[in-house]
PDB file of N, CA and C in Angstrom:
ATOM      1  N   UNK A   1       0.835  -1.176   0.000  1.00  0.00           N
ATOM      2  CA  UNK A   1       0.000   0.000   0.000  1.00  0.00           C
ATOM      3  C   UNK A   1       0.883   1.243   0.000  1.00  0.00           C
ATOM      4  N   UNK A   2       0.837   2.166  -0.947  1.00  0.00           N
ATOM      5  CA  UNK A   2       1.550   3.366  -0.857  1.00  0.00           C
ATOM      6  C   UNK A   2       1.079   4.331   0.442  1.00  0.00           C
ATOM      7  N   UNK A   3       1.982   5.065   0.944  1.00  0.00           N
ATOM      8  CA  UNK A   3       1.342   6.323   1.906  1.00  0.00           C
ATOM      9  C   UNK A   3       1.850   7.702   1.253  1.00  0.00           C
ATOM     10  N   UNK A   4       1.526   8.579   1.314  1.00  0.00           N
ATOM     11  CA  UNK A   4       1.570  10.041   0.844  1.00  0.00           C
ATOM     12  C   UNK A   4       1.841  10.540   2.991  1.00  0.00           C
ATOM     13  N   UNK A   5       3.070  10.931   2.701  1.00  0.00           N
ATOM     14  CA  UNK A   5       3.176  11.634   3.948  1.00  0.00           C
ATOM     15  C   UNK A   5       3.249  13.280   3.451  1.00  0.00           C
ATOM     16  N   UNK A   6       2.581  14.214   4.457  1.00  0.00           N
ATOM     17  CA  UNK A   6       2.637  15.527   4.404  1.00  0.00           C
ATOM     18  C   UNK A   6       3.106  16.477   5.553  1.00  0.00           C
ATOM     19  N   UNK A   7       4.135  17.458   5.705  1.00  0.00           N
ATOM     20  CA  UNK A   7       5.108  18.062   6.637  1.00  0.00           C
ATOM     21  C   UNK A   7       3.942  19.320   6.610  1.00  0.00           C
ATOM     22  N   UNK A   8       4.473  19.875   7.454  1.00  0.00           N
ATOM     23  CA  UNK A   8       3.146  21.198   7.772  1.00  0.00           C
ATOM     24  C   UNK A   8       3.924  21.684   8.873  1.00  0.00           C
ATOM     25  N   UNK A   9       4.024  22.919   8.461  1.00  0.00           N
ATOM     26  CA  UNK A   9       4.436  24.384   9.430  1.00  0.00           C
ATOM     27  C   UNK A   9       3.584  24.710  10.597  1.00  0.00           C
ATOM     28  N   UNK A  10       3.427  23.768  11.499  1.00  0.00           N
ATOM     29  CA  UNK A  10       2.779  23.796  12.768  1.00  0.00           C
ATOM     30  C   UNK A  10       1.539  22.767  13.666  1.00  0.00           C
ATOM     31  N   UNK A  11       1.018  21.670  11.811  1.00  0.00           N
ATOM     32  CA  UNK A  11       0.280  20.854  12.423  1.00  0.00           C
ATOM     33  C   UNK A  11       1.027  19.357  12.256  1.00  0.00           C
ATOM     34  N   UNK A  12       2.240  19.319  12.371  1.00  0.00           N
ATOM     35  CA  UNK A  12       2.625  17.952  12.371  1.00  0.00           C
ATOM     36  C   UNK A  12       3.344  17.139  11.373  1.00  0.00           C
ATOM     37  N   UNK A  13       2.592  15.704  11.070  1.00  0.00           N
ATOM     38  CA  UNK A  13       2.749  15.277  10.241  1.00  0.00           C
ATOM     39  C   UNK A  13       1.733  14.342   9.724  1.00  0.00           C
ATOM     40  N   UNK A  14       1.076  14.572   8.683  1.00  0.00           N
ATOM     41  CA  UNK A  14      -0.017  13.571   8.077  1.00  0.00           C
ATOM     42  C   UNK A  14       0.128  12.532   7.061  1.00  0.00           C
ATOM     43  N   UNK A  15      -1.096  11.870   6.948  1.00  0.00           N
ATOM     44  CA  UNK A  15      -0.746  10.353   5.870  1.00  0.00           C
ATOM     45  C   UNK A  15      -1.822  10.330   5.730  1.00  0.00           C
ATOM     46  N   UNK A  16      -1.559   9.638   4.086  1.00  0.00           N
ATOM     47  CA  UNK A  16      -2.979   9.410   3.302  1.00  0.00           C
ATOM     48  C   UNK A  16      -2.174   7.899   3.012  1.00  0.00           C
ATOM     49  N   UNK A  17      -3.360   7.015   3.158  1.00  0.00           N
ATOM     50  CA  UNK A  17      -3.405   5.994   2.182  1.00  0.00           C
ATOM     51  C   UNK A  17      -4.055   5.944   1.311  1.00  0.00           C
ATOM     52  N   UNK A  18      -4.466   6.697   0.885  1.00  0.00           N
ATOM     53  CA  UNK A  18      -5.390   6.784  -0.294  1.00  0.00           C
ATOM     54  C   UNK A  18      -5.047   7.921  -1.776  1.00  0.00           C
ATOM     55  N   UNK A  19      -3.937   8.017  -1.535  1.00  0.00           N
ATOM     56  CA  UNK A  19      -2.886   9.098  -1.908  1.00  0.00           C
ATOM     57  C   UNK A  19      -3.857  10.913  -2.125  1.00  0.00           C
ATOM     58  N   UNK A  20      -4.040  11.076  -0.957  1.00  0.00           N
ATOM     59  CA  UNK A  20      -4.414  12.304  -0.938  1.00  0.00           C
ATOM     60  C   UNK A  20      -5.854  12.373  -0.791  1.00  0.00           C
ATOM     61  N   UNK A  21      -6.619  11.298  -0.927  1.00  0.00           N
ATOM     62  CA  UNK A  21      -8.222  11.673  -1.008  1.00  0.00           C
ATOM     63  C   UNK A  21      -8.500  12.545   0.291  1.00  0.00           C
ATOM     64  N   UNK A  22      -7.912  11.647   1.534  1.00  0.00           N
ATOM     65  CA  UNK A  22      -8.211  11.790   2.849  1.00  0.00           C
ATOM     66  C   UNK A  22      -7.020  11.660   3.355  1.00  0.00           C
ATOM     67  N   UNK A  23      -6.696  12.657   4.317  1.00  0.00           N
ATOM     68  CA  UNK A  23      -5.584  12.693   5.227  1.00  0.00           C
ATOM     69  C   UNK A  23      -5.647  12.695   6.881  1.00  0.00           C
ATOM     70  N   UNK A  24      -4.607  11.861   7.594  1.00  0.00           N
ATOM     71  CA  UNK A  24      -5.312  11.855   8.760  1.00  0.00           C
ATOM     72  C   UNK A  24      -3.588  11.900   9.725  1.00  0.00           C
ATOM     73  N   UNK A  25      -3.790  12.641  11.023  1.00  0.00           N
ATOM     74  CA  UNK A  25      -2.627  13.198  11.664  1.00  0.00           C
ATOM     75  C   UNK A  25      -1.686  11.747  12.347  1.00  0.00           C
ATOM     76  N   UNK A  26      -1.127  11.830  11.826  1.00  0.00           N
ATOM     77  CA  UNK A  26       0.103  10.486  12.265  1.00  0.00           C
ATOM     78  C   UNK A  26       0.109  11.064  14.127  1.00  0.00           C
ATOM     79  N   UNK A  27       0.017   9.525  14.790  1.00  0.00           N
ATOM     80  CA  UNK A  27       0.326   9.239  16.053  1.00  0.00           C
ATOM     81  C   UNK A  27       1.175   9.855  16.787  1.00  0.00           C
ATOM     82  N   UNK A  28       0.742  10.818  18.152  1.00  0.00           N
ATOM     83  CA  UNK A  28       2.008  11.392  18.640  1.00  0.00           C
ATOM     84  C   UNK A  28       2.426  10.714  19.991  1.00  0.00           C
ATOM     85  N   UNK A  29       2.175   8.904  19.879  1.00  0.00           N
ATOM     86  CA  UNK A  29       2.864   8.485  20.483  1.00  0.00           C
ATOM     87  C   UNK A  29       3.955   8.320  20.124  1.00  0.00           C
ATOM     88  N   UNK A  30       5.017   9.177  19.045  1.00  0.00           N
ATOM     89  CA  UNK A  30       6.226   8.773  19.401  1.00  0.00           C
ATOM     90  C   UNK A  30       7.088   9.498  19.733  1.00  0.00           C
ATOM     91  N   UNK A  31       6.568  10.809  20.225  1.00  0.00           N
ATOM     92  CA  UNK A  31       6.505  12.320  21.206  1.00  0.00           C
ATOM     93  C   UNK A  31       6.981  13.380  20.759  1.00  0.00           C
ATOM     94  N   UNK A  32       6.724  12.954  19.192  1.00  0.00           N
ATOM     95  CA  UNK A  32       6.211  14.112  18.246  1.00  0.00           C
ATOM     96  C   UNK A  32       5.260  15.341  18.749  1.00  0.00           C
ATOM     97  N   UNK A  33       5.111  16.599  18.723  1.00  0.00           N
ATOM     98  CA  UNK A  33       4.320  17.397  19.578  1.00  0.00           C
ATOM     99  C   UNK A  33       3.118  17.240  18.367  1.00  0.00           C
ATOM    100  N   UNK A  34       1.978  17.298  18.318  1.00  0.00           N
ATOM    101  CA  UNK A  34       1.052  17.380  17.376  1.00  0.00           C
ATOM    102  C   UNK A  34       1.015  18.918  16.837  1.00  0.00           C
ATOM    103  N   UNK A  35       1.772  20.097  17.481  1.00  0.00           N
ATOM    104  CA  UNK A  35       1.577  21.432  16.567  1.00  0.00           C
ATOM    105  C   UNK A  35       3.147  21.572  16.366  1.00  0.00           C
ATOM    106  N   UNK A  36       3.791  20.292  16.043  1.00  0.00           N
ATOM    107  CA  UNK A  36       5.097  20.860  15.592  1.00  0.00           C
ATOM    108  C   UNK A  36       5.259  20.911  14.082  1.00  0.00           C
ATOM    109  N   UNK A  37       6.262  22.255  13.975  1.00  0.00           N
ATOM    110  CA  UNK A  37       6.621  22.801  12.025  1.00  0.00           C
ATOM    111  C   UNK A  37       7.278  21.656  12.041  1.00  0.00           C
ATOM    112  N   UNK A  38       6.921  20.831  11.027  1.00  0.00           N
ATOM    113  CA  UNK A  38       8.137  19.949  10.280  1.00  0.00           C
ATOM    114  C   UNK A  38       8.379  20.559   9.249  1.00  0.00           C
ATOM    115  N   UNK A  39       9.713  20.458   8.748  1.00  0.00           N
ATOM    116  CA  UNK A  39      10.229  21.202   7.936  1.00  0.00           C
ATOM    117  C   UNK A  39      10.852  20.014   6.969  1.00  0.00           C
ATOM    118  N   UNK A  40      11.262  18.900   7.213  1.00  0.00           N
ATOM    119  CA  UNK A  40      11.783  18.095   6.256  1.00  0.00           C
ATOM    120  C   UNK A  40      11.119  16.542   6.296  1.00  0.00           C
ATOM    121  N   UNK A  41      11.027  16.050   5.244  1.00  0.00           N
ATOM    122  CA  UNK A  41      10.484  14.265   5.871  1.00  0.00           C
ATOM    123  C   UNK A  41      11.635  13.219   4.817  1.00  0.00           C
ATOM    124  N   UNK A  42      12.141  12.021   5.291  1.00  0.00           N
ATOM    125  CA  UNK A  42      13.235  11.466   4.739  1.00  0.00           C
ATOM    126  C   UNK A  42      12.978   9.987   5.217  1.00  0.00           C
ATOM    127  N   UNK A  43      12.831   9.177   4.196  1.00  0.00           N
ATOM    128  CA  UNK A  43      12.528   7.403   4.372  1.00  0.00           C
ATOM    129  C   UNK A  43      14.455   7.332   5.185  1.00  0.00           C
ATOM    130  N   UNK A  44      14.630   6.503   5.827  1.00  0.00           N
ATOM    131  CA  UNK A  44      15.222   6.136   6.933  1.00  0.00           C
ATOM    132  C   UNK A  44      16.183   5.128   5.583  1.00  0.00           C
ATOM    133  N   UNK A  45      17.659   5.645   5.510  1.00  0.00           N
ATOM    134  CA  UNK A  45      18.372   5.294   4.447  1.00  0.00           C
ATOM    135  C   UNK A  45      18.044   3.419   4.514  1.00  0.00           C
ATOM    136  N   UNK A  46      17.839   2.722   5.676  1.00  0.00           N
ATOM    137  CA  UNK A  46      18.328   1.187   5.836  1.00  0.00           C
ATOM    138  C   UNK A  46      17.115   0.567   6.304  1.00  0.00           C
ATOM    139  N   UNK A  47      16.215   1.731   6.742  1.00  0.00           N
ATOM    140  CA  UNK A  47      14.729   0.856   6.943  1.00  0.00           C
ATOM    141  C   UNK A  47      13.405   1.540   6.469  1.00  0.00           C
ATOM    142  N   UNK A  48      13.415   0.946   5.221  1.00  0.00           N
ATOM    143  CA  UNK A  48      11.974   1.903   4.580  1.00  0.00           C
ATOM    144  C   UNK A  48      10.999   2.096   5.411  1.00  0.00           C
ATOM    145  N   UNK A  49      10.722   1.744   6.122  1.00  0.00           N
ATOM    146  CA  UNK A  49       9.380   1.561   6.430  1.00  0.00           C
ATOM    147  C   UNK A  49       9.496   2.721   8.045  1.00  0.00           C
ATOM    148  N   UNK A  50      10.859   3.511   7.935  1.00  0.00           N
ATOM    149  CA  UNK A  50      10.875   4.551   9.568  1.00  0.00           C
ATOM    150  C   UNK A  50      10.430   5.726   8.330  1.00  0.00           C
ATOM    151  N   UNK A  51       9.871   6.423   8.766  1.00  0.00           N
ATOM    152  CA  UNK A  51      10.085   7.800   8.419  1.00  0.00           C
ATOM    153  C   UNK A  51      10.730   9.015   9.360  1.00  0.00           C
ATOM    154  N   UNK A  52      11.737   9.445   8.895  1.00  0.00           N
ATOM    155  CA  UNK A  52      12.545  11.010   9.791  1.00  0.00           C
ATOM    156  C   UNK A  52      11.884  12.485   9.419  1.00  0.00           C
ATOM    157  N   UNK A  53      11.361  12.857  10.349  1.00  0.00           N
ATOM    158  CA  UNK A  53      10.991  14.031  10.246  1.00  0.00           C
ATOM    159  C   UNK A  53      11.892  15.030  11.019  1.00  0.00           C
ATOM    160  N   UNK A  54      12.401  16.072  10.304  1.00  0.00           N
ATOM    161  CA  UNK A  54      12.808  17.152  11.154  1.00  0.00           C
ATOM    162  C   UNK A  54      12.015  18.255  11.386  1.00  0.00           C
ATOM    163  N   UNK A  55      12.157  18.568  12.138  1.00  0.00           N
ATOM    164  CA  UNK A  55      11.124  19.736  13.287  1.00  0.00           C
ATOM    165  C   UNK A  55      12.202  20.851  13.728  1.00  0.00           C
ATOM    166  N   UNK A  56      11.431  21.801  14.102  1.00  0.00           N
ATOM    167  CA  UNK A  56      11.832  23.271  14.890  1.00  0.00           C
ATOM    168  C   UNK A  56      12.673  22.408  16.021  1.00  0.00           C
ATOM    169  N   UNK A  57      12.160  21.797  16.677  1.00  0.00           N
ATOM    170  CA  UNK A  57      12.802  20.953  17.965  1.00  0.00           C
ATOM    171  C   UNK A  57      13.648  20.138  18.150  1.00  0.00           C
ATOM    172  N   UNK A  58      13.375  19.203  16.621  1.00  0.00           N
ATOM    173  CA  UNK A  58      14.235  17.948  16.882  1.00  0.00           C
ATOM    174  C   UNK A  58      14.156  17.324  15.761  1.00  0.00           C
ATOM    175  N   UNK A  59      15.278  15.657  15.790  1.00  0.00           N
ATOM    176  CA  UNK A  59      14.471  14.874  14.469  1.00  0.00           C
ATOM    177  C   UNK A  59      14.006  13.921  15.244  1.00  0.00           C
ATOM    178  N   UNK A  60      12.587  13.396  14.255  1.00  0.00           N
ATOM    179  CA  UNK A  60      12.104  12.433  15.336  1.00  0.00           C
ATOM    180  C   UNK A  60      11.666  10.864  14.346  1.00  0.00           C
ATOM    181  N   UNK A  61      11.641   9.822  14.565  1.00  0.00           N
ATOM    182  CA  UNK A  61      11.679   8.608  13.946  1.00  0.00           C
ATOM    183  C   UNK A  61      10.566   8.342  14.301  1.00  0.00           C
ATOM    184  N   UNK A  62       9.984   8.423  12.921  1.00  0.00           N
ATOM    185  CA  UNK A  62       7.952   7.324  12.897  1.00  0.00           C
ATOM    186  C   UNK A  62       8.146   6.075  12.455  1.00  0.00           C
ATOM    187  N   UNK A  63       7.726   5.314  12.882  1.00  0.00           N
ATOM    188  CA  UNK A  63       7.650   3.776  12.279  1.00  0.00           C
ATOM    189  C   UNK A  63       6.347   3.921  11.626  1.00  0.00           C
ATOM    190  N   UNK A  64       6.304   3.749  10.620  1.00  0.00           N
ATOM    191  CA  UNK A  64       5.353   3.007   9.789  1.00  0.00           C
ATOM    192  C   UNK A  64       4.179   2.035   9.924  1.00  0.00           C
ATOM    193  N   UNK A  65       5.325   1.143  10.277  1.00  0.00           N
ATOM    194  CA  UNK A  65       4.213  -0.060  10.906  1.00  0.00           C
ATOM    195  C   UNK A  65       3.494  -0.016  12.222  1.00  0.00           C
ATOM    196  N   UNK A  66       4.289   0.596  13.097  1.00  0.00           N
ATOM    197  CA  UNK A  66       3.621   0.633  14.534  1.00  0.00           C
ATOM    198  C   UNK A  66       2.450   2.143  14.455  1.00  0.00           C
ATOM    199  N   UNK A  67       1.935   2.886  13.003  1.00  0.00           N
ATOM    200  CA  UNK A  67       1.301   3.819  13.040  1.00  0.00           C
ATOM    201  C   UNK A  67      -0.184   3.433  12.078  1.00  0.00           C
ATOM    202  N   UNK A  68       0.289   2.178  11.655  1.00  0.00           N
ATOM    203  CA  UNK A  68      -1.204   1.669  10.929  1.00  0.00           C
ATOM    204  C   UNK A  68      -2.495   1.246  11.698  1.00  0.00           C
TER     205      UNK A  68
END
């Protein structure tokens, strides 16, 4: 299944599986702030399936799988 991830200047980070129909706010159990600017998003060079987001704050590692 493809995901469409989207970075946003204050609300986070979102995912469509549906490539864009519908978008919905990725999990901030992984203590991601839910109004943080992400500014960059980058598949994880050795494990597709992390996504790296960098933020105003920090970089922070989404798993994929543990967000379905």
């Amino acid at each position: 299944m493809a995901h469409l991830y989207v970075a946003t200047n204050g609300l986070s980070v979102w995912r469509s599986t549906d490539l864009g129909k519908t978008l919905d706010r990725m999990s901030t159990g992984t203590g991601l702030y839910s109004g943080s600017q992400v500014w960059s998003l980058a598949l994880h060079p050795s494990s597709p399936r992390v996504l790296l987001a960098g933020t105003n704050t920090d970089v922070y590692r989404l798993d994929q799988a543990a967000s379905n």
